[in-house]
PDB file of N, CA and C in Angstrom:
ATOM      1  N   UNK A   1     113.942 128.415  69.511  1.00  0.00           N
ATOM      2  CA  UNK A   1     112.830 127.601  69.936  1.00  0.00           C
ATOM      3  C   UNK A   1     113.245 126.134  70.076  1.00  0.00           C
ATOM      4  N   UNK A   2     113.896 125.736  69.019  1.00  0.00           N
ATOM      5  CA  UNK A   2     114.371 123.986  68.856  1.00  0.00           C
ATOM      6  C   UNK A   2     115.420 123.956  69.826  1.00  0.00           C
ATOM      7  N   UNK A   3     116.450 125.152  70.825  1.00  0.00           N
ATOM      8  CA  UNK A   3     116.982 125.184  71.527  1.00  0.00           C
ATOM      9  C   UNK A   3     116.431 124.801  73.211  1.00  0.00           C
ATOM     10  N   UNK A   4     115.310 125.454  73.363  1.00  0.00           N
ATOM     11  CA  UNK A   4     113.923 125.453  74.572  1.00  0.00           C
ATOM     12  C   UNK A   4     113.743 124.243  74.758  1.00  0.00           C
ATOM     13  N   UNK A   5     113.349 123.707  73.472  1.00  0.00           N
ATOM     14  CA  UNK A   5     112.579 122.294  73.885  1.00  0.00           C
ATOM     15  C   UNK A   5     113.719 121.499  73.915  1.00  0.00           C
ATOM     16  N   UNK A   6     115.004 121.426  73.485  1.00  0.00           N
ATOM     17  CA  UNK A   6     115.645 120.221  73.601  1.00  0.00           C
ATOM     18  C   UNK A   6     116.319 120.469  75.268  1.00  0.00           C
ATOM     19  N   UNK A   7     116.298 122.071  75.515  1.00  0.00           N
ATOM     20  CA  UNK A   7     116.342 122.331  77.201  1.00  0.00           C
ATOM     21  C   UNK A   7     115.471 121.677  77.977  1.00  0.00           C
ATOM     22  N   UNK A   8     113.985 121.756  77.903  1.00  0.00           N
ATOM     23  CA  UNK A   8     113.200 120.856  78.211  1.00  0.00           C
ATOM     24  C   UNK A   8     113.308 119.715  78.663  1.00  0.00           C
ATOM     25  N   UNK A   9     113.616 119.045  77.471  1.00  0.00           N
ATOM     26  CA  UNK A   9     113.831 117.136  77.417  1.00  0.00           C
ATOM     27  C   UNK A   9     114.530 117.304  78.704  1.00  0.00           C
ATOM     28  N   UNK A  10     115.852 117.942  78.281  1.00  0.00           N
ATOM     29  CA  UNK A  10     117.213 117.425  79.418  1.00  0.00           C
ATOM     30  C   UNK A  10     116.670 117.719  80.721  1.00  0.00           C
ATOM     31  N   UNK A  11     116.083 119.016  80.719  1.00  0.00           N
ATOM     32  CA  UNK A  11     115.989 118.817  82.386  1.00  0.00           C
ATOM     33  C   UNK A  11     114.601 117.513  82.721  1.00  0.00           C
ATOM     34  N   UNK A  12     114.064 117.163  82.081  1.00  0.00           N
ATOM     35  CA  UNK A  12     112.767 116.115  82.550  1.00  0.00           C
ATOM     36  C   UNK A  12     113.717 115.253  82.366  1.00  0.00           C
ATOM     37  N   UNK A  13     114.531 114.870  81.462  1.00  0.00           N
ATOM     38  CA  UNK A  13     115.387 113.534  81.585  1.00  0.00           C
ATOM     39  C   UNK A  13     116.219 113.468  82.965  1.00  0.00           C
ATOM     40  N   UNK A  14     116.317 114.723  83.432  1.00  0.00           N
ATOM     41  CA  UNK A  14     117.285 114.751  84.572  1.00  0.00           C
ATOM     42  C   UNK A  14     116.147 115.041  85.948  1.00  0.00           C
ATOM     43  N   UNK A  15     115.002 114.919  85.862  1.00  0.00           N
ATOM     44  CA  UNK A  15     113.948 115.031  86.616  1.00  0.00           C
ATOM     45  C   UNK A  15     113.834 113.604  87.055  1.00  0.00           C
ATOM     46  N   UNK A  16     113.386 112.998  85.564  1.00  0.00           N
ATOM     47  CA  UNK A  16     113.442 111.241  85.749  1.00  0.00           C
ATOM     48  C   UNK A  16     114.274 111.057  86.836  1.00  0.00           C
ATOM     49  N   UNK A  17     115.747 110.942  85.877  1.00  0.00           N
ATOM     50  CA  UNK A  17     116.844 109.998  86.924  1.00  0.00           C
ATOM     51  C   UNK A  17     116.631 110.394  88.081  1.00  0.00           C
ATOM     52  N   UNK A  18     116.576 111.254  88.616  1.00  0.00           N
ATOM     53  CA  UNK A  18     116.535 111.579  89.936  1.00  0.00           C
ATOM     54  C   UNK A  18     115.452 110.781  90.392  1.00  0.00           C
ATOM     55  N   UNK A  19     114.643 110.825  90.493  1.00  0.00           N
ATOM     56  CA  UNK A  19     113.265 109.853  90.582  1.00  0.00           C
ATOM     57  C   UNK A  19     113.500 108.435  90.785  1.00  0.00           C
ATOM     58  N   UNK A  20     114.607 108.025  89.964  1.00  0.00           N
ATOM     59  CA  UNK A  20     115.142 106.745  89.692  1.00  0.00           C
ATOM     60  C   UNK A  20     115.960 106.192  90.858  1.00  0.00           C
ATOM     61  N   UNK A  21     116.634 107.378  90.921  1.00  0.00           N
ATOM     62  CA  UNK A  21     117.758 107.427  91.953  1.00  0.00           C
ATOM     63  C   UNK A  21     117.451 107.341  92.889  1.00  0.00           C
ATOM     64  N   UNK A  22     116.663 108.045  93.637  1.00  0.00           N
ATOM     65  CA  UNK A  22     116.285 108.114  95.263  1.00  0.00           C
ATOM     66  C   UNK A  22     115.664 106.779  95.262  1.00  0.00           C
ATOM     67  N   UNK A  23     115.140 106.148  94.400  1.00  0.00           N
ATOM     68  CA  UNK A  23     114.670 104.788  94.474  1.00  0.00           C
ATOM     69  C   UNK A  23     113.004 104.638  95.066  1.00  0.00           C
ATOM     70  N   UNK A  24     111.881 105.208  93.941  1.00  0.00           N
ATOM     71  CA  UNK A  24     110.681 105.688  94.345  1.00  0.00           C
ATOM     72  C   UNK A  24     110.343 104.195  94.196  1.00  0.00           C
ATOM     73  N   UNK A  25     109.289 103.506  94.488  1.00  0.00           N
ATOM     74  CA  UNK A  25     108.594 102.314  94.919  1.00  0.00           C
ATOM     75  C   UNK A  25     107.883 102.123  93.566  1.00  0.00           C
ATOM     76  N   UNK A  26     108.127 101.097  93.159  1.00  0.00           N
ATOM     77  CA  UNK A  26     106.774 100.471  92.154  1.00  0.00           C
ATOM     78  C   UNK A  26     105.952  99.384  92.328  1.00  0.00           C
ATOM     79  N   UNK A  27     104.851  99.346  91.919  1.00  0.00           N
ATOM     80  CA  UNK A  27     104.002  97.924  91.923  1.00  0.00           C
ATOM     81  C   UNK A  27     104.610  96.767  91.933  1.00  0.00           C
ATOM     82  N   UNK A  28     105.793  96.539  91.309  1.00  0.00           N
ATOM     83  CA  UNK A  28     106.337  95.423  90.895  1.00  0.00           C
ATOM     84  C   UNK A  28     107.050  95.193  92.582  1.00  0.00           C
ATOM     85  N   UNK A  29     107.485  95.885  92.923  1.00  0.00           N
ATOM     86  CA  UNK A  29     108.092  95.673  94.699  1.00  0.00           C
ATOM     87  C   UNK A  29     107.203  95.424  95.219  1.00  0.00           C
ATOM     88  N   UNK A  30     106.187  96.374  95.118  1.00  0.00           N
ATOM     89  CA  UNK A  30     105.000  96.271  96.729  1.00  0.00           C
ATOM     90  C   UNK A  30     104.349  94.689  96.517  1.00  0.00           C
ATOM     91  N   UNK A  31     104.138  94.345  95.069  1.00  0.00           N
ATOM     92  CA  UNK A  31     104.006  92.703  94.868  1.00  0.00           C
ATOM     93  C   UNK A  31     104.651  91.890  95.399  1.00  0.00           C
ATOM     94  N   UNK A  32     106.112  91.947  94.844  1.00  0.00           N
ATOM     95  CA  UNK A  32     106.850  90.938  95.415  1.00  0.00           C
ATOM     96  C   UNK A  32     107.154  91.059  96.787  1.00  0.00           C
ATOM     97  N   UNK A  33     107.275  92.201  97.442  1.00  0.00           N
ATOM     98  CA  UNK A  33     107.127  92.205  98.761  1.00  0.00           C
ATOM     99  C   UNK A  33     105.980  91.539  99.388  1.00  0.00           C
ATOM    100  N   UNK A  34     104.582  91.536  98.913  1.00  0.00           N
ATOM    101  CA  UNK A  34     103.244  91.086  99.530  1.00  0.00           C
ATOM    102  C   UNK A  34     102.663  89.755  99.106  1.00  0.00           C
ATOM    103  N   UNK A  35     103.917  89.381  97.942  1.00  0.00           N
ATOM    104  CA  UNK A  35     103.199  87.825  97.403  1.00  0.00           C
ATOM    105  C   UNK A  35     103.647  87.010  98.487  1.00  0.00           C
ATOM    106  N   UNK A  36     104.777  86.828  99.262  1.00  0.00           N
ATOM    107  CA  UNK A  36     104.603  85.719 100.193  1.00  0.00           C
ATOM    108  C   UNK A  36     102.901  85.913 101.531  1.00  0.00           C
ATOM    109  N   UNK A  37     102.766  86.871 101.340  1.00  0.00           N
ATOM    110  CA  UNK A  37     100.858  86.872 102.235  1.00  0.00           C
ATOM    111  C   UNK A  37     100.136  86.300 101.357  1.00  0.00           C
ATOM    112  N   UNK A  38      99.989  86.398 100.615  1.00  0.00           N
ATOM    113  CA  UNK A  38      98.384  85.862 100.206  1.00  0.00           C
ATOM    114  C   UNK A  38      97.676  84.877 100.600  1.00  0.00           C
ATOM    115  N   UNK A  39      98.277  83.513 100.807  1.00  0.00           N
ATOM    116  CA  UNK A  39      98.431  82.915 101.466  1.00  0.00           C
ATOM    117  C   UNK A  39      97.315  83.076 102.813  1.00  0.00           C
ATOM    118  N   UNK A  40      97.689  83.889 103.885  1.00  0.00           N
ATOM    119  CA  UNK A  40      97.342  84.772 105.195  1.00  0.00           C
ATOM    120  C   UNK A  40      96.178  85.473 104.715  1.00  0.00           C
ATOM    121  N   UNK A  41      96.318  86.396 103.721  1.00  0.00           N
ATOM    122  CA  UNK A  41      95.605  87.229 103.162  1.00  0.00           C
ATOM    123  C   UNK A  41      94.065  86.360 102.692  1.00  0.00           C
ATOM    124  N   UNK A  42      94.261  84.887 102.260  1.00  0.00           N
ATOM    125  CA  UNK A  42      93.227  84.549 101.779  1.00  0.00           C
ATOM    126  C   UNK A  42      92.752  83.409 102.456  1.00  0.00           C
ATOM    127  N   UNK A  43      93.412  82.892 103.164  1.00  0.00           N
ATOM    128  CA  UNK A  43      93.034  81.785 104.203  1.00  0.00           C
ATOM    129  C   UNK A  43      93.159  82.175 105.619  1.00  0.00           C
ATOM    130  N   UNK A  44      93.395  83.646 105.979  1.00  0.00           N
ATOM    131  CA  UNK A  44      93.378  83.463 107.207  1.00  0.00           C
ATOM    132  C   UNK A  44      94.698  82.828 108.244  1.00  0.00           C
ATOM    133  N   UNK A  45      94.615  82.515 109.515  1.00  0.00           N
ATOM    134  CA  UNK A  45      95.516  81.225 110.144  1.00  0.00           C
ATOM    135  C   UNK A  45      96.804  82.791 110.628  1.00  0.00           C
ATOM    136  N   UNK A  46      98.223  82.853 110.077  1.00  0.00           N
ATOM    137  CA  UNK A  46      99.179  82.913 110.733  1.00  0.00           C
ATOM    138  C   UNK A  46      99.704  83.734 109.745  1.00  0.00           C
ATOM    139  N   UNK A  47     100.348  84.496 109.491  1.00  0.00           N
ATOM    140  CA  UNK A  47     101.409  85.201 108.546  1.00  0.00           C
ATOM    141  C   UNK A  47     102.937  84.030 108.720  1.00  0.00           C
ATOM    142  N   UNK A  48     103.233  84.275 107.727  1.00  0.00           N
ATOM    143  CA  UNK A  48     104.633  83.268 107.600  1.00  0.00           C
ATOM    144  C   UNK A  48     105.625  84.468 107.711  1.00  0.00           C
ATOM    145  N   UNK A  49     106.973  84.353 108.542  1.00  0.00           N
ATOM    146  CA  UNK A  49     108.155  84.336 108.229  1.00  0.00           C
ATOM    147  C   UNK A  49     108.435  85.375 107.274  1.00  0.00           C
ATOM    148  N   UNK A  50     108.403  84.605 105.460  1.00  0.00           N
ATOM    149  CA  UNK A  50     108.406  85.742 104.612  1.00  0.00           C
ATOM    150  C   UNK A  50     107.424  86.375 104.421  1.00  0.00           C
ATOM    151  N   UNK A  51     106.663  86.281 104.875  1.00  0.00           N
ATOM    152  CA  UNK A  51     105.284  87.353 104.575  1.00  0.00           C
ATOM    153  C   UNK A  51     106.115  88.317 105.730  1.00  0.00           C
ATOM    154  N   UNK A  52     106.077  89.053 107.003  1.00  0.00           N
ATOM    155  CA  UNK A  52     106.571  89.844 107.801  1.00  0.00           C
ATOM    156  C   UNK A  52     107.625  90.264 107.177  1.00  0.00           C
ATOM    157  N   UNK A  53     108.594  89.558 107.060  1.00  0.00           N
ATOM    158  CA  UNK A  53     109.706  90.365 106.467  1.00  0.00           C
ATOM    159  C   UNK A  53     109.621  90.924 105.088  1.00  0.00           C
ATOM    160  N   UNK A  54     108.459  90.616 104.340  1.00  0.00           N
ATOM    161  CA  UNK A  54     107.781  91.919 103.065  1.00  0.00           C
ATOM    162  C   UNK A  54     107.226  92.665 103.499  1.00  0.00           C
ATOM    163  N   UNK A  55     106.959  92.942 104.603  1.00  0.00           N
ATOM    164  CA  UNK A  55     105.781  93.688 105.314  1.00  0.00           C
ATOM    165  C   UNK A  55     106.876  94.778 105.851  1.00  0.00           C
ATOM    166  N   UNK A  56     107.832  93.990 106.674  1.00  0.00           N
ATOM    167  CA  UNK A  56     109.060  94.913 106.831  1.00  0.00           C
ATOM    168  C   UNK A  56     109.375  95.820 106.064  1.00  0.00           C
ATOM    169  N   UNK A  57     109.870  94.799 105.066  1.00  0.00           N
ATOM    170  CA  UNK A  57     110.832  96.185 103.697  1.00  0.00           C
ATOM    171  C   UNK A  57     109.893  96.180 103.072  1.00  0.00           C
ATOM    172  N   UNK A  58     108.258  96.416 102.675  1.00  0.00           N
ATOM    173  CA  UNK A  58     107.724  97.479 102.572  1.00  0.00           C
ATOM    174  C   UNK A  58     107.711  98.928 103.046  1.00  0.00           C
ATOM    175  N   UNK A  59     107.328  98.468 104.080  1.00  0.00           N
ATOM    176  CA  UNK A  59     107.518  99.202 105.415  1.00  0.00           C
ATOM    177  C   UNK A  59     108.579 100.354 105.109  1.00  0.00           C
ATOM    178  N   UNK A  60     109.954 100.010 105.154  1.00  0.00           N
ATOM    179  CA  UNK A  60     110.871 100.579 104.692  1.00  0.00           C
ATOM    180  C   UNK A  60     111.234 101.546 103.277  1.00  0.00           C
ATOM    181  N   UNK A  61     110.416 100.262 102.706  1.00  0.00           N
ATOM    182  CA  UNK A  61     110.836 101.275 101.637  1.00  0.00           C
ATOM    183  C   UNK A  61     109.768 102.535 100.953  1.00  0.00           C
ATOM    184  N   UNK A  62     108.594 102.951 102.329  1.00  0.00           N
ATOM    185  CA  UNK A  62     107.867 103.773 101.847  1.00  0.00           C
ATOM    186  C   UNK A  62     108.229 104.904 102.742  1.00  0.00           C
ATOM    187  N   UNK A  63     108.990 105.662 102.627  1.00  0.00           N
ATOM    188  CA  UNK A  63     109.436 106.558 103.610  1.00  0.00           C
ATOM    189  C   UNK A  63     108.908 107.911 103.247  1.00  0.00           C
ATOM    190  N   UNK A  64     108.620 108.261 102.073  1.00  0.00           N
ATOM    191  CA  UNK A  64     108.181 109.493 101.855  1.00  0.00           C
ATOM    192  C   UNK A  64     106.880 109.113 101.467  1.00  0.00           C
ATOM    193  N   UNK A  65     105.718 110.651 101.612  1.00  0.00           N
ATOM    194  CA  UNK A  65     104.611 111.072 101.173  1.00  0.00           C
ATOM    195  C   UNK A  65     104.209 110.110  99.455  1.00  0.00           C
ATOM    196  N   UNK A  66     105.153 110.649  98.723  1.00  0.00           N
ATOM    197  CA  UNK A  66     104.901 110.072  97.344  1.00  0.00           C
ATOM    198  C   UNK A  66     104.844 108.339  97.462  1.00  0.00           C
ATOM    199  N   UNK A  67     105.982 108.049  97.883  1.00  0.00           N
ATOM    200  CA  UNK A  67     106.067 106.154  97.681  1.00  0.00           C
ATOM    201  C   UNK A  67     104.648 105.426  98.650  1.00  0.00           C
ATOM    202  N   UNK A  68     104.861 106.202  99.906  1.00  0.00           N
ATOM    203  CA  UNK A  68     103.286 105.653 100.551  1.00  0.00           C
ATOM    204  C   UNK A  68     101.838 105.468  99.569  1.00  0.00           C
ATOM    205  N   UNK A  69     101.743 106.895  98.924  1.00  0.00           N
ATOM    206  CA  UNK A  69     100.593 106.879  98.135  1.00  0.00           C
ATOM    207  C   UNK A  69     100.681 105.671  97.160  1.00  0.00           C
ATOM    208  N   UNK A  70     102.262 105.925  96.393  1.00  0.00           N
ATOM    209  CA  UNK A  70     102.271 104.868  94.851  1.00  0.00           C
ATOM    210  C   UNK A  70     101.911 103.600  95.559  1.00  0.00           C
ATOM    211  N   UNK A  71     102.388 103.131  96.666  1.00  0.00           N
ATOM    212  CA  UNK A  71     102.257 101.722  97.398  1.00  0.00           C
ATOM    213  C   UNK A  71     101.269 101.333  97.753  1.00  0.00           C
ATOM    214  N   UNK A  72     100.586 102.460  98.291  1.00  0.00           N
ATOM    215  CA  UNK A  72      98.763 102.462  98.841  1.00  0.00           C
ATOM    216  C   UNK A  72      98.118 102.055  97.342  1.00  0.00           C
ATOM    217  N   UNK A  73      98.170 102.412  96.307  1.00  0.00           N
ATOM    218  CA  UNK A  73      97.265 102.377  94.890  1.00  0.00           C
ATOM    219  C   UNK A  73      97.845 101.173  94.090  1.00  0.00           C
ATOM    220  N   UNK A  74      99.090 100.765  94.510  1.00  0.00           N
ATOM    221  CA  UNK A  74      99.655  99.331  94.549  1.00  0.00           C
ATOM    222  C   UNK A  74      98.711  98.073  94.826  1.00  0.00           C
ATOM    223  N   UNK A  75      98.830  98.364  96.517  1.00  0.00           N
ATOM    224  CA  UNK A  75      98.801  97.352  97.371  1.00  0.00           C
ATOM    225  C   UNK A  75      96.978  97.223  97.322  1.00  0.00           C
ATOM    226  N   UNK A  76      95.888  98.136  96.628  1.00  0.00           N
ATOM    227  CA  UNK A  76      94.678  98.358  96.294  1.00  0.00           C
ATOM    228  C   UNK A  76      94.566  97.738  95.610  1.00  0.00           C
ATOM    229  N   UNK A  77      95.088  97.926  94.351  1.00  0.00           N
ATOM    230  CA  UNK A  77      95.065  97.122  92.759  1.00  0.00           C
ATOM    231  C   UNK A  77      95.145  95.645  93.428  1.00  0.00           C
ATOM    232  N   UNK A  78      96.307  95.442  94.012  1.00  0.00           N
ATOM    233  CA  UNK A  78      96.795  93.893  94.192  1.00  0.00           C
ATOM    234  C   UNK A  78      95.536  93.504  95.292  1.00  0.00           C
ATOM    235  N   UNK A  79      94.941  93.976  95.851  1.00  0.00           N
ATOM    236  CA  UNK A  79      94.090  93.544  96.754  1.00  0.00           C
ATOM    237  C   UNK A  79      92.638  93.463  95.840  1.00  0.00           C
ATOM    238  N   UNK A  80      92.366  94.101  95.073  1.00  0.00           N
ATOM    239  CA  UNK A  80      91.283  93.622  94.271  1.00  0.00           C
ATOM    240  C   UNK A  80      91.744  92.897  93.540  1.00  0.00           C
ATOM    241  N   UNK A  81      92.935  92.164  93.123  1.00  0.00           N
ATOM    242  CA  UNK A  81      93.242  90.792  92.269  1.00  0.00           C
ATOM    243  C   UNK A  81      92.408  89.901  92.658  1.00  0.00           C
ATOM    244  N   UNK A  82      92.381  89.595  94.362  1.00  0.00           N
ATOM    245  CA  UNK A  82      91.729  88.862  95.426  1.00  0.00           C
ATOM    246  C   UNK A  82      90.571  88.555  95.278  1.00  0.00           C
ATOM    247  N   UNK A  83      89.542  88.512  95.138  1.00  0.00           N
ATOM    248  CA  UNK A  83      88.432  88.459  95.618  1.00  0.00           C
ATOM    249  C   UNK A  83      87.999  87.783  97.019  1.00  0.00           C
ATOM    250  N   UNK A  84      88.907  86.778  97.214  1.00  0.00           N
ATOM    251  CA  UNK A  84      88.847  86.517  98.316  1.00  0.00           C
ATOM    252  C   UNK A  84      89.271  86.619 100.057  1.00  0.00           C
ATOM    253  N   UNK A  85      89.887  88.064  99.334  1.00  0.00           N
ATOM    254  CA  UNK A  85      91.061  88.277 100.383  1.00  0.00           C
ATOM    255  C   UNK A  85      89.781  88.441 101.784  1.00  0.00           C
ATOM    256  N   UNK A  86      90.549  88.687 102.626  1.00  0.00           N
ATOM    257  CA  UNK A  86      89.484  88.456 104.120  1.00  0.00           C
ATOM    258  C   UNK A  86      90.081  89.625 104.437  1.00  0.00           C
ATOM    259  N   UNK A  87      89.193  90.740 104.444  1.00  0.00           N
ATOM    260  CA  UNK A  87      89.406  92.061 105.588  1.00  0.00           C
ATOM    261  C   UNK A  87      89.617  91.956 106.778  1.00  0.00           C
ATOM    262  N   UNK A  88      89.421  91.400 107.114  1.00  0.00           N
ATOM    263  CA  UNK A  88      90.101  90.935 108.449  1.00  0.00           C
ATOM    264  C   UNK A  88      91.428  90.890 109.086  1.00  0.00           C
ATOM    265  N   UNK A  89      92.014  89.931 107.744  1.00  0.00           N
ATOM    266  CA  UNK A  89      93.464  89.509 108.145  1.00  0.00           C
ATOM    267  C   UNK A  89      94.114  90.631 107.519  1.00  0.00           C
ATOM    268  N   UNK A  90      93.591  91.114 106.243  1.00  0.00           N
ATOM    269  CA  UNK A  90      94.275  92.438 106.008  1.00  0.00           C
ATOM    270  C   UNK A  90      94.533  93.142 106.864  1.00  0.00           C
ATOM    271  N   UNK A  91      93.506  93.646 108.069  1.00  0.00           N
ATOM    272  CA  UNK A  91      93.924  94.708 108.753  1.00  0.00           C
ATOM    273  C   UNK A  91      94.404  94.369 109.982  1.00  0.00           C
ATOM    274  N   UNK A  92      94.506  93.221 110.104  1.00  0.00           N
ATOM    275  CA  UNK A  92      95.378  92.537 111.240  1.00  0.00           C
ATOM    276  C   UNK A  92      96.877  91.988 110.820  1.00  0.00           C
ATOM    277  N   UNK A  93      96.935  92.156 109.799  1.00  0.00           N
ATOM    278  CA  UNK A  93      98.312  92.061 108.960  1.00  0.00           C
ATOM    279  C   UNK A  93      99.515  92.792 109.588  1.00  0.00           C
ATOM    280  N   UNK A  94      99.459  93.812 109.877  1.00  0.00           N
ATOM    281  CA  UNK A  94     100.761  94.677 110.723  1.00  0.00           C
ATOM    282  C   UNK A  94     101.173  94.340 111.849  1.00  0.00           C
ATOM    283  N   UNK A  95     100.117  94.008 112.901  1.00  0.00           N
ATOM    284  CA  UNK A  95     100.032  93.751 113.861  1.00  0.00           C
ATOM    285  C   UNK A  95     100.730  92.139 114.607  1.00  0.00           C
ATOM    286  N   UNK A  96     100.166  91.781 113.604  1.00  0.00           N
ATOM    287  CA  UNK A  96     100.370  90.268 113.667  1.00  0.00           C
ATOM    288  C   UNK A  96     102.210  90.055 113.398  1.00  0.00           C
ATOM    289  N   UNK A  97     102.390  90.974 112.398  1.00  0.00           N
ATOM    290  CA  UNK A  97     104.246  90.722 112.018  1.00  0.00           C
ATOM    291  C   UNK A  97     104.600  91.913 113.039  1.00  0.00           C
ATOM    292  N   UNK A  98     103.918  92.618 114.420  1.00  0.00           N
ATOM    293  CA  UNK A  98     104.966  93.155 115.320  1.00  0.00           C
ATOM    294  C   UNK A  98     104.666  94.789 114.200  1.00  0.00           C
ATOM    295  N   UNK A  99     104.669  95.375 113.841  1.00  0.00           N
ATOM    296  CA  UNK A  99     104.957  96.602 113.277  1.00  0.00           C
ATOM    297  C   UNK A  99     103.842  97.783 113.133  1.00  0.00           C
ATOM    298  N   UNK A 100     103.702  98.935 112.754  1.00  0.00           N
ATOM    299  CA  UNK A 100     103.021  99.782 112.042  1.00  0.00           C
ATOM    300  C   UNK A 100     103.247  99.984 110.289  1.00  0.00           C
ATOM    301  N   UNK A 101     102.456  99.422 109.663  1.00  0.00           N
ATOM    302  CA  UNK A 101     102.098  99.613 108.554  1.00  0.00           C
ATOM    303  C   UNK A 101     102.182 101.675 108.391  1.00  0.00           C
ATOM    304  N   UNK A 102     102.873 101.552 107.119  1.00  0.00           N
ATOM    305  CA  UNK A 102     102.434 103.372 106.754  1.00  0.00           C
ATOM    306  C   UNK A 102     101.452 103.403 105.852  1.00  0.00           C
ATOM    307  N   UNK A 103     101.118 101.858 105.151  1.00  0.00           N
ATOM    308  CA  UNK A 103     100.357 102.047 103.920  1.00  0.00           C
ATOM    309  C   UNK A 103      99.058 100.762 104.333  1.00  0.00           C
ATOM    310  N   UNK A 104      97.713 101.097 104.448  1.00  0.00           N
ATOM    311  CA  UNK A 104      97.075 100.533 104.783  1.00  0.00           C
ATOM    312  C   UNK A 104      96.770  99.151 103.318  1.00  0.00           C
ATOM    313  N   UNK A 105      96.156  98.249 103.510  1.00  0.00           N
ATOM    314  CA  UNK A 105      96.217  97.229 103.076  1.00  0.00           C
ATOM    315  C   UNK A 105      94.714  97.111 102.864  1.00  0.00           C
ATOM    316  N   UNK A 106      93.979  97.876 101.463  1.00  0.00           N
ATOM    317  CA  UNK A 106      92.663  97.607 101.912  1.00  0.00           C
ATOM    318  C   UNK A 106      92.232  97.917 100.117  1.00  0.00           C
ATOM    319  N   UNK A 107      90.982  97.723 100.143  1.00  0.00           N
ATOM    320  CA  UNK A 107      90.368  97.633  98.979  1.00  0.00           C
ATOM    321  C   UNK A 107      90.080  98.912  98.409  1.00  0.00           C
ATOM    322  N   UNK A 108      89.504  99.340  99.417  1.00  0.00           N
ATOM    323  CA  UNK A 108      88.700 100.735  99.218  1.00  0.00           C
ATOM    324  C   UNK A 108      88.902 101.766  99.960  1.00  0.00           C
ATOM    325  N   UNK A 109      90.569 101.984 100.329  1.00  0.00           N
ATOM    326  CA  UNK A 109      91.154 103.228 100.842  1.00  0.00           C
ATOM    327  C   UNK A 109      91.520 104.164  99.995  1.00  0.00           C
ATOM    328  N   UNK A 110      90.584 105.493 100.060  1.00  0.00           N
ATOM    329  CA  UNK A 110      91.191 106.890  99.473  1.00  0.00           C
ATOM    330  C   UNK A 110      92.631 106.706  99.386  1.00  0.00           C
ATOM    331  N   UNK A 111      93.740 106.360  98.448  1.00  0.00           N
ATOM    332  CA  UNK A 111      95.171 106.636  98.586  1.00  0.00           C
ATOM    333  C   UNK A 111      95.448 108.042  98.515  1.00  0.00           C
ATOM    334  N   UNK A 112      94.370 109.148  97.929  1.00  0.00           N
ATOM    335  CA  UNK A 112      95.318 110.299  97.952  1.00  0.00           C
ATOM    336  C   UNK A 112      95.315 110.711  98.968  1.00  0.00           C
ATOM    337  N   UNK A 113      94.370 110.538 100.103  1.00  0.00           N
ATOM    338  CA  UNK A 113      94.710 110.748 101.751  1.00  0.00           C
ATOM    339  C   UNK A 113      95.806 110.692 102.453  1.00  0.00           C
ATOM    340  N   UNK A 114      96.792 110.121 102.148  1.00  0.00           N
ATOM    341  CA  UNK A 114      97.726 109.348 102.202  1.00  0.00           C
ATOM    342  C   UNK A 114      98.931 110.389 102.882  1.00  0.00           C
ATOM    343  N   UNK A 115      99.169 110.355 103.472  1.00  0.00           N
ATOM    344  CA  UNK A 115     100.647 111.561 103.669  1.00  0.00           C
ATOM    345  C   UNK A 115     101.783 110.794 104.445  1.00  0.00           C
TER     346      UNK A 115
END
């Protein structure tokens, strides 16, 4: 039995790394990727420079089903930090830096929709 479970651990420890490895997305990226907007996000006017190019390697770095969702429930959280954010420029946000967004930028988007 004390053999099972320490089988267990190892393979979830080896579940983790893998997880680690492919390099799944966390809050802490989709932030620092989206803190140069706020800016845009809350005044409106122009996206800057580094705001697009977070928007970019966001962009990038949500390539699968899973990281879209974690990024979508991210980029939610960080958007109700806001109160003032302007729906507007949120959803003119992609557009404006040239691209397609995979992960919408909104308050009150279902993320498990998400694929």
């Amino acid at each position: 039995m004390k053999a099972i479970a320490i089988l267990v651990l190892v393979v979830l420890a080896v579940f983790e790394l893998a997880m680690v490895a492919r390099g799944a997305i966390t809050c802490g990226q989709v932030d620092a990727n989206l803190a140069p907007c706020v800016p845009f996000l809350t005044q409106g006017g122009e996206p800057g420079a580094a705001c697009c190019s977070g928007v970019r390697t966001l962009n990038g770095n949500t390539q699968s089903s899973d990281d879209r969702r974690t990024a979508c429930n991210c980029v939610k959280a960080a958007a109700n930090r806001y109160p003032n954010l302007k729906d507007d420029a949120a959803q003119s946000l992609p557009s404006k830096c040239g691209i397609s967004l995979t992960v919408p930028i909104s308050r009150t988007v279902n993320c498990d929709t998400i694929s």
